[in-house]
N, C-alpha and C. Protein backbone atom coordinates (compact mmCIF):
# COMPACT_ATOMS: atom_id res chain seq x y z
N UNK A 1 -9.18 -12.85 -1.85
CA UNK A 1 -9.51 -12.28 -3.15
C UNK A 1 -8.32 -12.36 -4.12
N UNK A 2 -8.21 -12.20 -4.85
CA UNK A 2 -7.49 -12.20 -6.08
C UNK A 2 -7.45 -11.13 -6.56
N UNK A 3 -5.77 -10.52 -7.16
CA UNK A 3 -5.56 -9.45 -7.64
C UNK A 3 -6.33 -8.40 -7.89
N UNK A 4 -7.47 -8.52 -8.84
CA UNK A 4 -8.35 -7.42 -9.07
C UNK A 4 -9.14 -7.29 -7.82
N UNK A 5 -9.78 -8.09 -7.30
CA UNK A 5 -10.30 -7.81 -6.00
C UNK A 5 -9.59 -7.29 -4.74
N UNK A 6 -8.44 -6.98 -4.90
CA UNK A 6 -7.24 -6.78 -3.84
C UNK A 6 -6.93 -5.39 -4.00
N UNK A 7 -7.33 -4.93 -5.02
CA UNK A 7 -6.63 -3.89 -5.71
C UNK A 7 -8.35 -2.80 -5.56
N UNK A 8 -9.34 -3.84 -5.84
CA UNK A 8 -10.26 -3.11 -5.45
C UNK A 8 -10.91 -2.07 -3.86
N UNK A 9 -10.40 -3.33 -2.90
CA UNK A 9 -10.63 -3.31 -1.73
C UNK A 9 -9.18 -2.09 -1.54
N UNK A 10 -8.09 -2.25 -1.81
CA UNK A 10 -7.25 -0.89 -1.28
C UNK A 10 -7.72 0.26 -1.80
N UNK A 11 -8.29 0.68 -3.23
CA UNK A 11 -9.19 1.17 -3.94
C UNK A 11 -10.01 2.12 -2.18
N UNK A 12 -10.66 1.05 -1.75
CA UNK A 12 -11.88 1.62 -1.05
C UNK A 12 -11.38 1.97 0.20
N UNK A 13 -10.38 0.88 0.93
CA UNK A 13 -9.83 1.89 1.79
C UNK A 13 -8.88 2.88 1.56
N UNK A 14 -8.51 2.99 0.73
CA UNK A 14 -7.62 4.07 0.75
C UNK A 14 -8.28 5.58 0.11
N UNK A 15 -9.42 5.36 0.43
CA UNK A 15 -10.44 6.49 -0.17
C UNK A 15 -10.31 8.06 1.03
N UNK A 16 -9.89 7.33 1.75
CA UNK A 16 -9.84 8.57 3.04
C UNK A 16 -8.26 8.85 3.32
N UNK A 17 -7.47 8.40 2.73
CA UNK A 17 -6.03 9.38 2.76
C UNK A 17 -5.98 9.86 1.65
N UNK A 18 -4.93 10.73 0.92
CA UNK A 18 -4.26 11.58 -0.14
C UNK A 18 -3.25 10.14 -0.39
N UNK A 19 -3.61 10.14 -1.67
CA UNK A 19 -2.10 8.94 -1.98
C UNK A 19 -1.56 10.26 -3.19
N UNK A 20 -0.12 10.13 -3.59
CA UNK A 20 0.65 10.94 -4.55
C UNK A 20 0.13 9.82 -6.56
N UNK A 21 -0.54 11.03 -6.60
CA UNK A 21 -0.86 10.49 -7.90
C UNK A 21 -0.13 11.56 -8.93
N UNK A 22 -0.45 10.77 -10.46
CA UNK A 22 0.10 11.35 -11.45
C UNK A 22 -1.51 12.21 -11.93
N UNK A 23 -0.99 13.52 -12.18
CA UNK A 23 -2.26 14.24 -12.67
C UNK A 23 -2.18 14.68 -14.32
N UNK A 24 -3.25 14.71 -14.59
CA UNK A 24 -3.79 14.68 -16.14
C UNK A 24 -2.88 16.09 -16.40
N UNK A 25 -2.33 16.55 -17.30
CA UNK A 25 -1.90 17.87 -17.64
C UNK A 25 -1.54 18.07 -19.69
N UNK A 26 -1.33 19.00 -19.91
CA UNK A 26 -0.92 19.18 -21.23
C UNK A 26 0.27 19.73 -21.19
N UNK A 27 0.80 20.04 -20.04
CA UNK A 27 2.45 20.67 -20.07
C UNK A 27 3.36 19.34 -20.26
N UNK A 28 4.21 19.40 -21.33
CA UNK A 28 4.40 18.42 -21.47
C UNK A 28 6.20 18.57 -20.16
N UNK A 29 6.51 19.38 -20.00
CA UNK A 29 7.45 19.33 -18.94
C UNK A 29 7.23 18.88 -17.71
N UNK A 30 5.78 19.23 -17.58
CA UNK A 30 4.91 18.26 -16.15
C UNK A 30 4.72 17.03 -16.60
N UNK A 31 4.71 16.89 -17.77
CA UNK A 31 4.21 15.02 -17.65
C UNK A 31 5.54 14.60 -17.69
N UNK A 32 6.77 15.09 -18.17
CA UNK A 32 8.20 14.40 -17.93
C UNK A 32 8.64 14.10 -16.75
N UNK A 33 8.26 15.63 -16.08
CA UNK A 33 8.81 15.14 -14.54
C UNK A 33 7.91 14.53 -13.81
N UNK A 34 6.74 14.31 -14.19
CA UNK A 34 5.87 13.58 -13.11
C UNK A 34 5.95 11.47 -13.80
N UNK A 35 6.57 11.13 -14.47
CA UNK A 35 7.02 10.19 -15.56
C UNK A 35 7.76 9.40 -15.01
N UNK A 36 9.17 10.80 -14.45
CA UNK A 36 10.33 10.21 -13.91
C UNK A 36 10.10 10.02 -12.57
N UNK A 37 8.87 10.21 -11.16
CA UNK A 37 8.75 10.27 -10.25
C UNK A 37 7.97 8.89 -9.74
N UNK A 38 9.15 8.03 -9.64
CA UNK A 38 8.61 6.66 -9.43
C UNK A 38 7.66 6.10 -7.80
N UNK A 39 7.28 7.21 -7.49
CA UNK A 39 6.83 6.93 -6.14
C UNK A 39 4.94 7.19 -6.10
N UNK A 40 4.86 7.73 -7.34
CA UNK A 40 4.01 7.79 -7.59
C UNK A 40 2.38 6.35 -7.06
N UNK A 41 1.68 6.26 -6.98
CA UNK A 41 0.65 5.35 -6.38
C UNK A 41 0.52 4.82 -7.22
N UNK A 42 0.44 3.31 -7.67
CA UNK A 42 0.07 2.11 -8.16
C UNK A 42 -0.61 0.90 -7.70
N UNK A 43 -1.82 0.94 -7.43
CA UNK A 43 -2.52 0.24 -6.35
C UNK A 43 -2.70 -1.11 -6.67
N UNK A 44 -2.64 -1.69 -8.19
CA UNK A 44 -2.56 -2.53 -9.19
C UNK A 44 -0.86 -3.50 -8.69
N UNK A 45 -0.29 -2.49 -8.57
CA UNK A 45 0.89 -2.83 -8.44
C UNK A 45 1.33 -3.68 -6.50
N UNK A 46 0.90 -2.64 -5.79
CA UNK A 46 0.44 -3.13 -4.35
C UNK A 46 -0.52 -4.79 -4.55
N UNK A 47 -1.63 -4.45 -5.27
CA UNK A 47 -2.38 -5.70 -5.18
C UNK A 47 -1.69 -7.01 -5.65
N UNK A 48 -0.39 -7.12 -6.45
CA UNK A 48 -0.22 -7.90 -6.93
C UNK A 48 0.26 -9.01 -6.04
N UNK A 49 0.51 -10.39 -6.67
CA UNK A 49 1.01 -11.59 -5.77
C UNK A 49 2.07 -11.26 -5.12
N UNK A 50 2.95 -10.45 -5.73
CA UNK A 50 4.04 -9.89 -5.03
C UNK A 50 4.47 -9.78 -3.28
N UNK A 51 3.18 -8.60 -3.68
CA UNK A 51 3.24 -8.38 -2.30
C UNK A 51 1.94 -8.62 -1.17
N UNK A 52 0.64 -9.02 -1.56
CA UNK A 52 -0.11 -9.15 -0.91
C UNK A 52 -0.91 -10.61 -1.51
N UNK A 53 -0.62 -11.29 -1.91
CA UNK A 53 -1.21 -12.53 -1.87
C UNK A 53 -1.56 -13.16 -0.90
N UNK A 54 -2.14 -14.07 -0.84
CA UNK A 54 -3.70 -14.13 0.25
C UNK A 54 -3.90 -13.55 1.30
N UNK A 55 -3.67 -12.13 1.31
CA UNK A 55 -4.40 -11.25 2.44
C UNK A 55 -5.65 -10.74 2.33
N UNK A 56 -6.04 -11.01 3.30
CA UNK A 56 -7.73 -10.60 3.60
C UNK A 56 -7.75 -9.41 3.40
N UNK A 57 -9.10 -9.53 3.65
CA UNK A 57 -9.43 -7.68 3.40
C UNK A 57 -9.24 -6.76 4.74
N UNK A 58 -8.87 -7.53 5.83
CA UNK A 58 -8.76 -6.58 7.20
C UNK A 58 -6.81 -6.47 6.99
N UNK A 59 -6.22 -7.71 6.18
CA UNK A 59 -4.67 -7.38 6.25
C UNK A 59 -4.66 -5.58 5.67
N UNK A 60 -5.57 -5.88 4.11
CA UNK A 60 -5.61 -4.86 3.11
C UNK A 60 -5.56 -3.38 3.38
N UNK A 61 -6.71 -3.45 4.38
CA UNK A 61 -7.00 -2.03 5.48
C UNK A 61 -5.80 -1.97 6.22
N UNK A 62 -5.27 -2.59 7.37
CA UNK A 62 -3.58 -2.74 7.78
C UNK A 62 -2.80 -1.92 6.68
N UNK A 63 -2.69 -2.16 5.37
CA UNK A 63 -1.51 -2.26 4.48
C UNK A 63 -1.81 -0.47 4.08
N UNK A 64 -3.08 0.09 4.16
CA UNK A 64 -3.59 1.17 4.05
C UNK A 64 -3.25 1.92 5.64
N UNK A 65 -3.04 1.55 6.42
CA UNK A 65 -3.42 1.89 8.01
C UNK A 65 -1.43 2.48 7.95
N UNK A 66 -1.01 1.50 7.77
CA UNK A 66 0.32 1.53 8.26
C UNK A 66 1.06 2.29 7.20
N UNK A 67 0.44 2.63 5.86
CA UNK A 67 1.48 3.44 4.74
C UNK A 67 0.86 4.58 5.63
N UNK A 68 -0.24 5.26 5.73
CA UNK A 68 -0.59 6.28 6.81
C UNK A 68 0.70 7.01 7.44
N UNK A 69 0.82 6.05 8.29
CA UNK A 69 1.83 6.12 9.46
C UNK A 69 3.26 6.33 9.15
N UNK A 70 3.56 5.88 7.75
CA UNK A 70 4.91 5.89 7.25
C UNK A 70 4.88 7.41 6.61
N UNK A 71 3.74 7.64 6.01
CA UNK A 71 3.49 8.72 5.75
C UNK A 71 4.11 10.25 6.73
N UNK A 72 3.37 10.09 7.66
CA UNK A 72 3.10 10.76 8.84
C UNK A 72 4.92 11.01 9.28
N UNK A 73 5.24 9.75 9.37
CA UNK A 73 6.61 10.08 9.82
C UNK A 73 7.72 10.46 8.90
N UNK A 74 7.29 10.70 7.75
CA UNK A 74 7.74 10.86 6.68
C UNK A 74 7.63 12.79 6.45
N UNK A 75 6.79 13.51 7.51
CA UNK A 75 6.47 14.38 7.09
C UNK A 75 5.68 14.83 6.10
N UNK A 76 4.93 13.84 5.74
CA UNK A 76 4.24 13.83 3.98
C UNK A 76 2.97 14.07 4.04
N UNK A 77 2.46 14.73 3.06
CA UNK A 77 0.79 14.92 3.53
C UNK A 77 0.33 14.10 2.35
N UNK A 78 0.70 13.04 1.81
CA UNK A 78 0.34 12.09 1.20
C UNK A 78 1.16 10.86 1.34
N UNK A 79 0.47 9.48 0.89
CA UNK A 79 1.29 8.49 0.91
C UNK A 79 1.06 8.20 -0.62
N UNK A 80 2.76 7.48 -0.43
CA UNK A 80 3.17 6.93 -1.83
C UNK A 80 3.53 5.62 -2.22
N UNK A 81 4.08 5.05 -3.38
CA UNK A 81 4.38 4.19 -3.09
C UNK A 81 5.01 3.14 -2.64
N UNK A 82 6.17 3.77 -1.86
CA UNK A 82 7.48 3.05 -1.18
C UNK A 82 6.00 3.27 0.41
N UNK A 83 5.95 4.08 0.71
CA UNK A 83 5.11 3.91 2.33
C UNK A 83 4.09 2.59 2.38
N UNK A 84 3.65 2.62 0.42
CA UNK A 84 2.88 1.87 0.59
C UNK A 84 3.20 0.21 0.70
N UNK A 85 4.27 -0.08 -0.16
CA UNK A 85 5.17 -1.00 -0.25
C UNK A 85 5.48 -1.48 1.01
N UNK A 86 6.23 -0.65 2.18
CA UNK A 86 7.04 -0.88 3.27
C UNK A 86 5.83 -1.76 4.14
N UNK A 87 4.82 -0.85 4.19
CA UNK A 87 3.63 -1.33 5.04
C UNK A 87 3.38 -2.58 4.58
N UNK A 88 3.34 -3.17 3.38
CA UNK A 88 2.99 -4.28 2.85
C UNK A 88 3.56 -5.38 3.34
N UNK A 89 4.96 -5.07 3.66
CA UNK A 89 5.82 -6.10 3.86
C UNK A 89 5.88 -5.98 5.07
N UNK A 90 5.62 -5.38 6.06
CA UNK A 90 5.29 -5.13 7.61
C UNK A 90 4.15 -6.09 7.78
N UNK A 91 2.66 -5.70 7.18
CA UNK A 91 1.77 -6.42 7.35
C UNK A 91 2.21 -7.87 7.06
N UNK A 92 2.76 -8.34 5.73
CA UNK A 92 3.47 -9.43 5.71
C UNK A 92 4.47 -10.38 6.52
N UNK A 93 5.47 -9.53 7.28
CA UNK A 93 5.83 -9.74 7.98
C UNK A 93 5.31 -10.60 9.35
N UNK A 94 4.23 -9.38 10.00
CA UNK A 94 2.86 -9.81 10.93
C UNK A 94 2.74 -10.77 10.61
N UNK A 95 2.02 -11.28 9.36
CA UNK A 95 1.32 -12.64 9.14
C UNK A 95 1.99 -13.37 9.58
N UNK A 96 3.36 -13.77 9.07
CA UNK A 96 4.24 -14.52 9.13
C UNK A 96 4.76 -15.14 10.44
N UNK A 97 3.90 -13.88 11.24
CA UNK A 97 4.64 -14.73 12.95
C UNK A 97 3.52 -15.03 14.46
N UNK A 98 2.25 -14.51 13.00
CA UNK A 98 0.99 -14.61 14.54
C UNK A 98 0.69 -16.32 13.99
N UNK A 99 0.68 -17.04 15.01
CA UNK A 99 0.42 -18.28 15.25
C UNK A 99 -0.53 -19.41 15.42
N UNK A 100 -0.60 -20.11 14.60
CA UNK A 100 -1.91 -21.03 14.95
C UNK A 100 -3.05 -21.36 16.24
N UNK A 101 -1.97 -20.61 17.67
CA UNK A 101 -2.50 -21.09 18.80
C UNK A 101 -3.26 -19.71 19.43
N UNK A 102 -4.68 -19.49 19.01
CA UNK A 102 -5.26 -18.40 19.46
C UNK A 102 -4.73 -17.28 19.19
N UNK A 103 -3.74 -17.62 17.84
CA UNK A 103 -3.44 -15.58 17.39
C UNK A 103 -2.48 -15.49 18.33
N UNK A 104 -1.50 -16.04 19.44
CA UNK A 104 -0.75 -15.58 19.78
C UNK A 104 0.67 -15.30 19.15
N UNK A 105 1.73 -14.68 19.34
CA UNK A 105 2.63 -13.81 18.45
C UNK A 105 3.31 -15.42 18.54
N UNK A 106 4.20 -16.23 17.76
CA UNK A 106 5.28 -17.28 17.38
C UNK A 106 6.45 -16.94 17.31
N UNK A 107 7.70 -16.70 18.07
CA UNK A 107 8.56 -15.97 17.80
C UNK A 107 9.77 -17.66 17.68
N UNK A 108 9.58 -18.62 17.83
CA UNK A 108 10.47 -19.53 17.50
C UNK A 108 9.95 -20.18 16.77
């Protein structure tokens, strides 16, 4: 899929964790400090070529699976966007070394 479709699909899995979002407010001291809090969720930003270019939609779920987990060990009852990031490049990583020969792992 392509960006918008990438962004859609984390969209849907990521419907069943808490990600750290920016919330609507009129205090304007809450929208400063929530402004300066760059960890905030950008799923647009995840989808991009950057970091997930041609991953399927089962990598996508992975990239959702594993910020979870970063989460978790993070003590966090939400994920953000460095957990989400890290996972990205983990899943990326993965790609990078399972192998043409029946999916087995390629380590040379």
């Amino acid at each position: 899929p392509n960006a918008k479709g990438r962004e859609e699909i984390l969209r849907l899995h990521s419907k069943r964790i808490q990600l750290l979002q920016q919330h609507n407010t009129s205090n304007k001291h809450a929208q400063q400090q929530q402004s300066t809090n760059s960890n905030t969720v950008d799923l647009s930003i995840i989808a991009s070529d950057s970091y997930t270019h041609n991953f399927s939609g089962a990598d996508l779920s992975n990239v959702i699976n594993e910020a979870a987990f970063y989460a978790v060990r993070d003590n966090s009852d939400t994920v953000n966007q460095t957990h989400l990031i890290c996972a990205a490049k983990k899943v990326h990583n993965m790609k990078r070394c399972i192998g043409t020969n029946g999916g087995s792992l390629n380590y040379g």
